[in-house]
Every structure is written in structure tokens, then in C-alpha cells.
Protein backbone atom coordinates (compact mmCIF):
# COMPACT_ATOMS: atom_id res chain seq x y z
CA UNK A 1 84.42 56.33 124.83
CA UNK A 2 84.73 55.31 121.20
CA UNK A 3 86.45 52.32 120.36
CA UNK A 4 88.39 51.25 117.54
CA UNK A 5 87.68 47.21 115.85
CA UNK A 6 91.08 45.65 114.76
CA UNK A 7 90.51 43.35 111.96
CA UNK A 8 93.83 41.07 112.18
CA UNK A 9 95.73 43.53 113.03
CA UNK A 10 95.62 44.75 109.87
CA UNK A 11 94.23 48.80 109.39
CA UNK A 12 92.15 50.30 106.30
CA UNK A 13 95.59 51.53 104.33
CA UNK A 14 97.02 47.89 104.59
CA UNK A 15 93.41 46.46 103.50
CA UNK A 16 93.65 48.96 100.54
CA UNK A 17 97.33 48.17 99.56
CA UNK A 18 95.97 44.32 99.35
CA UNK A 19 93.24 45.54 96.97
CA UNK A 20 95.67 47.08 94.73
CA UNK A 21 98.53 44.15 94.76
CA UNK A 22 95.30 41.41 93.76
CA UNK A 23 94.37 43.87 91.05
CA UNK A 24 98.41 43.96 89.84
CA UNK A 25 98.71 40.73 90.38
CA UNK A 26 95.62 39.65 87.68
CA UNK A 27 96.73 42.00 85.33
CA UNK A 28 100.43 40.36 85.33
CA UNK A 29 98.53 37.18 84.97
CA UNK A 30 96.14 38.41 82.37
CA UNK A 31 99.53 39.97 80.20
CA UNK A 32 101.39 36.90 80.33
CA UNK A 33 98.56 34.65 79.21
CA UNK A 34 97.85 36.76 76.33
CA UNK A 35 101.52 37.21 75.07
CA UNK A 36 101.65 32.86 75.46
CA UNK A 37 98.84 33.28 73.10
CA UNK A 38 100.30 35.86 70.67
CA UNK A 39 103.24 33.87 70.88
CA UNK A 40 101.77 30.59 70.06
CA UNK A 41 99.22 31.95 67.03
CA UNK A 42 103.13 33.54 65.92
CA UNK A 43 105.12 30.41 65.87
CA UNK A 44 102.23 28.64 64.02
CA UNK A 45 102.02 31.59 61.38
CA UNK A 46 106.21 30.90 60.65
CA UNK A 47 105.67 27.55 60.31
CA UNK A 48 103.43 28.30 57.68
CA UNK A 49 105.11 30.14 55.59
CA UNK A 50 107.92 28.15 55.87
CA UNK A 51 106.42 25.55 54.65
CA UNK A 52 104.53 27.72 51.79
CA UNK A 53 108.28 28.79 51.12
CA UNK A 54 109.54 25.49 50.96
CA UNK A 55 106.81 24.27 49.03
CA UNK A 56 107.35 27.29 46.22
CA UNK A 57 111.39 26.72 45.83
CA UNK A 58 110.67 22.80 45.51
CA UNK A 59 107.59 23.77 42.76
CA UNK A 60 110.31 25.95 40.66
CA UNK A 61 112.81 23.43 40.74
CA UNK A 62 110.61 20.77 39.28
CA UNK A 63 108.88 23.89 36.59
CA UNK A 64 112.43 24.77 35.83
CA UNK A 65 113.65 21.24 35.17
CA UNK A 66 110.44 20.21 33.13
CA UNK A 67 111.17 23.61 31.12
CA UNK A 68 114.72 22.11 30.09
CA UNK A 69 113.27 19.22 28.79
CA UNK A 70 112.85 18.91 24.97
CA UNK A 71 109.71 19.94 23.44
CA UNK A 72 109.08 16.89 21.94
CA UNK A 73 109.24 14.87 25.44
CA UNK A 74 107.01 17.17 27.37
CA UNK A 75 104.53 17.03 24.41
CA UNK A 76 104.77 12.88 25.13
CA UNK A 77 104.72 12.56 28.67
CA UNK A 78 101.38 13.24 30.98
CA UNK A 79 103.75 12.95 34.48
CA UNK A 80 107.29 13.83 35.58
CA UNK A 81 109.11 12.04 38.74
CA UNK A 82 111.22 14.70 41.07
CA UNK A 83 113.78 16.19 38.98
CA UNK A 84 113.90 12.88 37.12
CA UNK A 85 115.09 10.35 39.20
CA UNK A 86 111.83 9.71 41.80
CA UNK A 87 113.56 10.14 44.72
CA UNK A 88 110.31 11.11 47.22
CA UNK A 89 109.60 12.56 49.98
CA UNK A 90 111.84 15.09 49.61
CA UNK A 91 113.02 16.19 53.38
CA UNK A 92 113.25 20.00 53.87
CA UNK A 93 113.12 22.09 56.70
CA UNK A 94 112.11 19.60 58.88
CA UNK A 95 109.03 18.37 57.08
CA UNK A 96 108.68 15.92 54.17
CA UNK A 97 107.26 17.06 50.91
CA UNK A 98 105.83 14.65 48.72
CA UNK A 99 105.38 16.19 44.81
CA UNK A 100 103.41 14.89 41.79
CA UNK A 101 103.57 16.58 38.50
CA UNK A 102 101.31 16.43 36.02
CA UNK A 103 101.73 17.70 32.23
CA UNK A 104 98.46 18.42 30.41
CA UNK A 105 97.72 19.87 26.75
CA UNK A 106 96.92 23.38 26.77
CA UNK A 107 95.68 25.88 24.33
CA UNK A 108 97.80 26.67 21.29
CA UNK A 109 100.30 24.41 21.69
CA UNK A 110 101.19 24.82 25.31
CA UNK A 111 101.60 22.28 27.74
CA UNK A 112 100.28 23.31 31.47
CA UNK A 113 102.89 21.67 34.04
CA UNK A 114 101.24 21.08 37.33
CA UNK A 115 103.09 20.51 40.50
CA UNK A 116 100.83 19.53 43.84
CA UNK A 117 103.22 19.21 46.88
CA UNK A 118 101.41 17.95 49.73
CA UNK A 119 103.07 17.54 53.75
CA UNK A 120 102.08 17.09 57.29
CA UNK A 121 101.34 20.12 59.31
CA UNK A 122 100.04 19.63 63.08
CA UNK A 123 98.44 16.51 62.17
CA UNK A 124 97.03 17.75 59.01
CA UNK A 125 97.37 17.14 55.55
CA UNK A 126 98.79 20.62 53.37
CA UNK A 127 98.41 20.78 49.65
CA UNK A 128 99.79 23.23 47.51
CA UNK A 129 99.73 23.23 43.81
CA UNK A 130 101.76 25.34 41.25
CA UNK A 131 100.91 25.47 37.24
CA UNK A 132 102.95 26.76 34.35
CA UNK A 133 102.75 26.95 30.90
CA UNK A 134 105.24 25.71 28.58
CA UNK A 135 105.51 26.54 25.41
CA UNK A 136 105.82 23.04 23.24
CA UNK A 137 106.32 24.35 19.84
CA UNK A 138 109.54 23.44 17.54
């Protein structure tokens, strides 16, 4: 007379289903952790550049205002304030941008107009710096 063991009531199929639903179960786990990831290393990558953005808009603004002033100033001066007045940080986008600019001598008359924008990113410090050169002559 053979005799059959029940383990728990429970019979090979149902033992096998279980296998399969543990298996499903750590891959649902394993996708979701990896797209929190993805997600994550994304959101940090748009912050970037929106800050890198930022930065570049702010650095053309002060190029293009040091461009309109006359020659003979920007051969005179060796720093310009924000668009003239000073007014720092400047608040964009949710960050604040402070900006130095710096006007050096250059070959053949030029003038090389340096803008360094620096900001707060995460806890860190972000530096960017921009350079033009200006033509100086009369």
C-alpha cells in the first residue's frame, strides 16, 4: 500500500506556483528599484543643466552689457558689477548665482571679459566661467 506525505496541505503544483510568484515578485522589486535609480541619476542630470543654462543666459547678459560700454571705459576698468548696478546674488530658477567679471588686456588691442558665476548645488559649490573678447579699438 503506497502512501502519499501531505506537506501542509499543500501538493507539488501549488509548491511550484509559490516558486514562480517569489521569482515575480523579486523581479517587480528588482524593476522598481532600478527605475528609482534611473529616475534619481535623471532629476539630478536636469538640474544640471538648468543650472549650466541659467548660468550661460546670466554670462551673455553681463558679455552683452560690457560690449555696450564705450571703448575707452572697458580699456580703464579691470572689473564690472552685474549689469552695473551690483545687485548680487542674482535669484534664478530657484538657485542663487553669484557673478564676478573680470576685464583683462588682451592681444592686439582686445580686452578679454571674464564672467565666473558660481552657486550651490547639493551642498556643493558650482563654478562656471565664460570669456569674450572685445574689441577696444577707436
Amino acid at each position: 500500500m503506497a502512501s502519499h506525505i501531505d506537506f501542509c496541505g499543500e501538493d507539488e503544483g501549488e509548491r511550484g506556483f509559490f516558486l514562480i510568484e517569489a521569482v515575480a515578485l523579486a523581479f517587480i522589486i528588482f524593476a522598481a528599484s532600478f527605475s528609482f535609480v534611473l529616475f534619481s541619476a535623471l532629476t539630478r542630470q536636469r538640474e544640471d543643466a538648468s543650472a549650466l543654462v541659467t548660468a550661460a543666459f546670466i554670462a551673455e547678459e553681463q558679455i552683452a552689457y560690457a560690449e555696450a560700454q564705450p571703448k575707452s571705459y572697458l580699456r580703464s576698468v579691470d572689473t564690472l558689477p552685474w549689469l552695473g548696478d551690483g545687485a548680487e546674488p542674482i535669484k534664478l530658477n530657484g538657485r542663487e548665482f553669484h557673478v564676478s567679471t573680470a576685464v583683462r588686456p588682451a592681444e592686439g588691442g582686445l580686452r578679454s571679459v571674464e564672467v565666473t558665476l558660481s552657486w550651490q548645488e547639493r551642498g556643493k559649490t558650482k563654478e562656471k566661467m565664460y570669456r569674450r573678447l572685445v574689441d577696444c579699438h577707436e
